[in-house]
Each structure stands twice: as C-alpha cells, then as structure tokens.
C-alpha atoms as a PDB file:
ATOM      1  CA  UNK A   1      83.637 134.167 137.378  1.00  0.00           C
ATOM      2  CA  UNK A   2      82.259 130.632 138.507  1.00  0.00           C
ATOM      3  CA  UNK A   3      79.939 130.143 135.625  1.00  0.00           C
ATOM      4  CA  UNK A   4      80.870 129.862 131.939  1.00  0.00           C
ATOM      5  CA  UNK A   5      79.376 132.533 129.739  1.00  0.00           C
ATOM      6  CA  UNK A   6      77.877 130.015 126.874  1.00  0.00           C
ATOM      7  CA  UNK A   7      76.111 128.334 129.260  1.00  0.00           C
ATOM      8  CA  UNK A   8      74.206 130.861 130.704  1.00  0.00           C
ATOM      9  CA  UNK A   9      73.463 131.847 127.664  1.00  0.00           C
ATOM     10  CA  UNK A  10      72.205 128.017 126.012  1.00  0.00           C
ATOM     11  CA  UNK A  11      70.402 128.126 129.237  1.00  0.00           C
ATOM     12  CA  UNK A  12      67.945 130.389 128.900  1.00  0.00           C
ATOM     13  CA  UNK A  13      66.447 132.815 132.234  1.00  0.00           C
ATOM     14  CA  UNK A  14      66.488 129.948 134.252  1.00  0.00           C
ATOM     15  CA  UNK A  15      70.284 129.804 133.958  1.00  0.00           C
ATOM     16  CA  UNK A  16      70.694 133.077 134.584  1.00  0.00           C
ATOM     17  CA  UNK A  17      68.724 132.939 137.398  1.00  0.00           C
ATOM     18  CA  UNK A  18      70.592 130.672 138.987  1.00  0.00           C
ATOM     19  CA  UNK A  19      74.101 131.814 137.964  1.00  0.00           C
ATOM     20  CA  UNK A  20      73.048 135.284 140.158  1.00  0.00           C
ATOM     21  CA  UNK A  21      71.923 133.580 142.603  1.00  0.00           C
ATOM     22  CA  UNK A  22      75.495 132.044 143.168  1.00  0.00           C
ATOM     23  CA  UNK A  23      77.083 135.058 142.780  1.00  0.00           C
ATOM     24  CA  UNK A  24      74.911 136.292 144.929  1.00  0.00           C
ATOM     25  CA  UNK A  25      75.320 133.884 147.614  1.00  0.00           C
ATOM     26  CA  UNK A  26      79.496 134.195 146.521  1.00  0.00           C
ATOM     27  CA  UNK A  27      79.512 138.120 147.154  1.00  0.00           C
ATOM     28  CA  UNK A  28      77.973 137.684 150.741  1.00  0.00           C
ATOM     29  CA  UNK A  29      80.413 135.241 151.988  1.00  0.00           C
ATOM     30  CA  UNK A  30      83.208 137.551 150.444  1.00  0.00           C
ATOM     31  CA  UNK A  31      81.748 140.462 152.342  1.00  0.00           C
ATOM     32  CA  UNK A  32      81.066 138.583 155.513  1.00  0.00           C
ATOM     33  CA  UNK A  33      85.007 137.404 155.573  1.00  0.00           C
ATOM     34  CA  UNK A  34      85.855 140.065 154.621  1.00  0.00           C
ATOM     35  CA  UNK A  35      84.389 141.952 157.705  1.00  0.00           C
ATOM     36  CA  UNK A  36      85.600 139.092 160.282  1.00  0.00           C
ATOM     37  CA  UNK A  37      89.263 139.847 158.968  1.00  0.00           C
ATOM     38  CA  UNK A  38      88.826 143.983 159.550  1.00  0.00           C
ATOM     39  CA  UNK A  39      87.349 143.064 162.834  1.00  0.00           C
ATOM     40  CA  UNK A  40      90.141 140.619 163.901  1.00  0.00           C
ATOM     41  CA  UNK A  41      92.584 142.947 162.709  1.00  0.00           C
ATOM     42  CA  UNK A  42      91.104 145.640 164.851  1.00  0.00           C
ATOM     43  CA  UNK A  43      91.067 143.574 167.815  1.00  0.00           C
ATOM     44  CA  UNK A  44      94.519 143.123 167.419  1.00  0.00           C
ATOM     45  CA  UNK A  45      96.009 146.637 166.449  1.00  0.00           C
ATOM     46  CA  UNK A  46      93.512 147.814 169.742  1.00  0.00           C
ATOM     47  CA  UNK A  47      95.687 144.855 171.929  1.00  0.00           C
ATOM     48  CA  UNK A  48      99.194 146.427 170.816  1.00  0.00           C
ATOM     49  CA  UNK A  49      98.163 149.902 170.846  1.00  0.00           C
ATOM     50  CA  UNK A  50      97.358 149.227 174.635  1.00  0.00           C
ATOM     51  CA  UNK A  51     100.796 147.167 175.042  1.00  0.00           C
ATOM     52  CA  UNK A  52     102.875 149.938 173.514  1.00  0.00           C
ATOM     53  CA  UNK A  53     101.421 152.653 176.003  1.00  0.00           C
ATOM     54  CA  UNK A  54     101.522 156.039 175.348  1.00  0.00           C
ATOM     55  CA  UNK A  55     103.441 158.203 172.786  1.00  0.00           C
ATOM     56  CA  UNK A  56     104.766 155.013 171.273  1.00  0.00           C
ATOM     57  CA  UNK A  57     101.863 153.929 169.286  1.00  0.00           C
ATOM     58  CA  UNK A  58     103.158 155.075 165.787  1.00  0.00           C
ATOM     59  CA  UNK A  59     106.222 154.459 165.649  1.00  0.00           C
ATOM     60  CA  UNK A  60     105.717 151.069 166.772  1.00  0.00           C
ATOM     61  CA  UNK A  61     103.043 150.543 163.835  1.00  0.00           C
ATOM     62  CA  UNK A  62     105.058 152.030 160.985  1.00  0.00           C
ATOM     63  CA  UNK A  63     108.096 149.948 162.301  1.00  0.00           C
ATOM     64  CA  UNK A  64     106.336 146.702 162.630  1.00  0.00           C
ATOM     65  CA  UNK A  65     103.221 146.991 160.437  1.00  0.00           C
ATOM     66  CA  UNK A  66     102.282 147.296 156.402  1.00  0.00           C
ATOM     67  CA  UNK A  67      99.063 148.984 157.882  1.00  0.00           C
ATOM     68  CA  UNK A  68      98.956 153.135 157.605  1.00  0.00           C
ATOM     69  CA  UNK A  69      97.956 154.705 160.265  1.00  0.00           C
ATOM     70  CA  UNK A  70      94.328 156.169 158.903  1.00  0.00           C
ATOM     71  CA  UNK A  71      93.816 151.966 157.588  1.00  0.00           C
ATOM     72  CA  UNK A  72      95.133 151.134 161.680  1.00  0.00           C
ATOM     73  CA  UNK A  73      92.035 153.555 163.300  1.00  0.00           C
ATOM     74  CA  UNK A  74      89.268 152.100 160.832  1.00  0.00           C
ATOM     75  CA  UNK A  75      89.975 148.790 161.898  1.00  0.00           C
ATOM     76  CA  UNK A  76      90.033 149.748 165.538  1.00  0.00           C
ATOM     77  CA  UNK A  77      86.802 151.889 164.997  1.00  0.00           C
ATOM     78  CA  UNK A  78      85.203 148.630 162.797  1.00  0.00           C
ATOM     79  CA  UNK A  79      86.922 146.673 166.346  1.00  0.00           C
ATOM     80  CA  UNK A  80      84.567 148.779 168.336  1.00  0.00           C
ATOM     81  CA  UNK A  81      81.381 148.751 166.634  1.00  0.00           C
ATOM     82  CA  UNK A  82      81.475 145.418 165.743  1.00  0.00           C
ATOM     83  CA  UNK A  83      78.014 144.650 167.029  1.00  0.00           C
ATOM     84  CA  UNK A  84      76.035 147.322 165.379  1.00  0.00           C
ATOM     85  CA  UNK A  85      77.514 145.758 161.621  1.00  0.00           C
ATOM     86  CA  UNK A  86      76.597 143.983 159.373  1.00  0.00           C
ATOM     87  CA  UNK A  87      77.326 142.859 155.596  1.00  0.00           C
ATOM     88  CA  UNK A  88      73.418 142.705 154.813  1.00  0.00           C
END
C-alpha cells in the first residue's frame, strides 16, 4: 500500500481521490511491465525453441528452464500477438 490508512481518512474525499488515483496510475505500470516481461520471455523461449530444432524442444525446456511447458506456449502465443495487446 503506498498511502497510510489515517490519512486518507483525516483527509476527507479529496484524499481518497487522490490515493486511487495513484493506485491507479501504480496498477497500470504493474500491468504494463508486467506484459513487456511475458513478451520478452516469449521472444526468447520462440529463439531457443527454433535453436533446439525438432523433437528436442521439451526436453531441452524442462532441463534448462523453471517454465512448464503450458506457461512456455502462452508466452510464445503473448510473443506472437504482441501487437494486437494491450494492458488498457
């Protein structure tokens, strides 16, 4: 939480008002790293799936990555469609 609780509350609307609107502002830049991180991470599972060639794609992941294979093909897919996203 950014804001302390009394002093929204000694602050009237006006202080709450404000308090949303940086948590507000805070949420967006969460989602919007948030989405550059699943999108690098895509671009980078889609560049070693194409190194590892064919057949050897999950062994290699389960051997040298903490990312499941289900988690491995959203990235990719969020890799893809990048351009057609969003956060808001």
């Amino acid at each position: 939480m950014t804001t302390a609780p009394m002093a929204i509350e000694d602050g009237g609307l006006d202080a709450l008002a404000n308090a949303i609107d940086v948590e507000h502002q805070a949420a967006i830049a969460a989602a919007v790293s948030a989405l550059d991180h699943a999108i690098r991470c895509g671009e980078l599972l889609t560049r070693a799936k194409d190194r590892v060639g064919h057949g050897g794609w999950l062994a290699w992941l389960q051997k040298h990555c903490r990312v499941g294979e289900r988690e491995a093909r959203n990235y990719m897919r969020v890799y893809r469609h990048r351009a057609g996203l969003s956060v808001i």
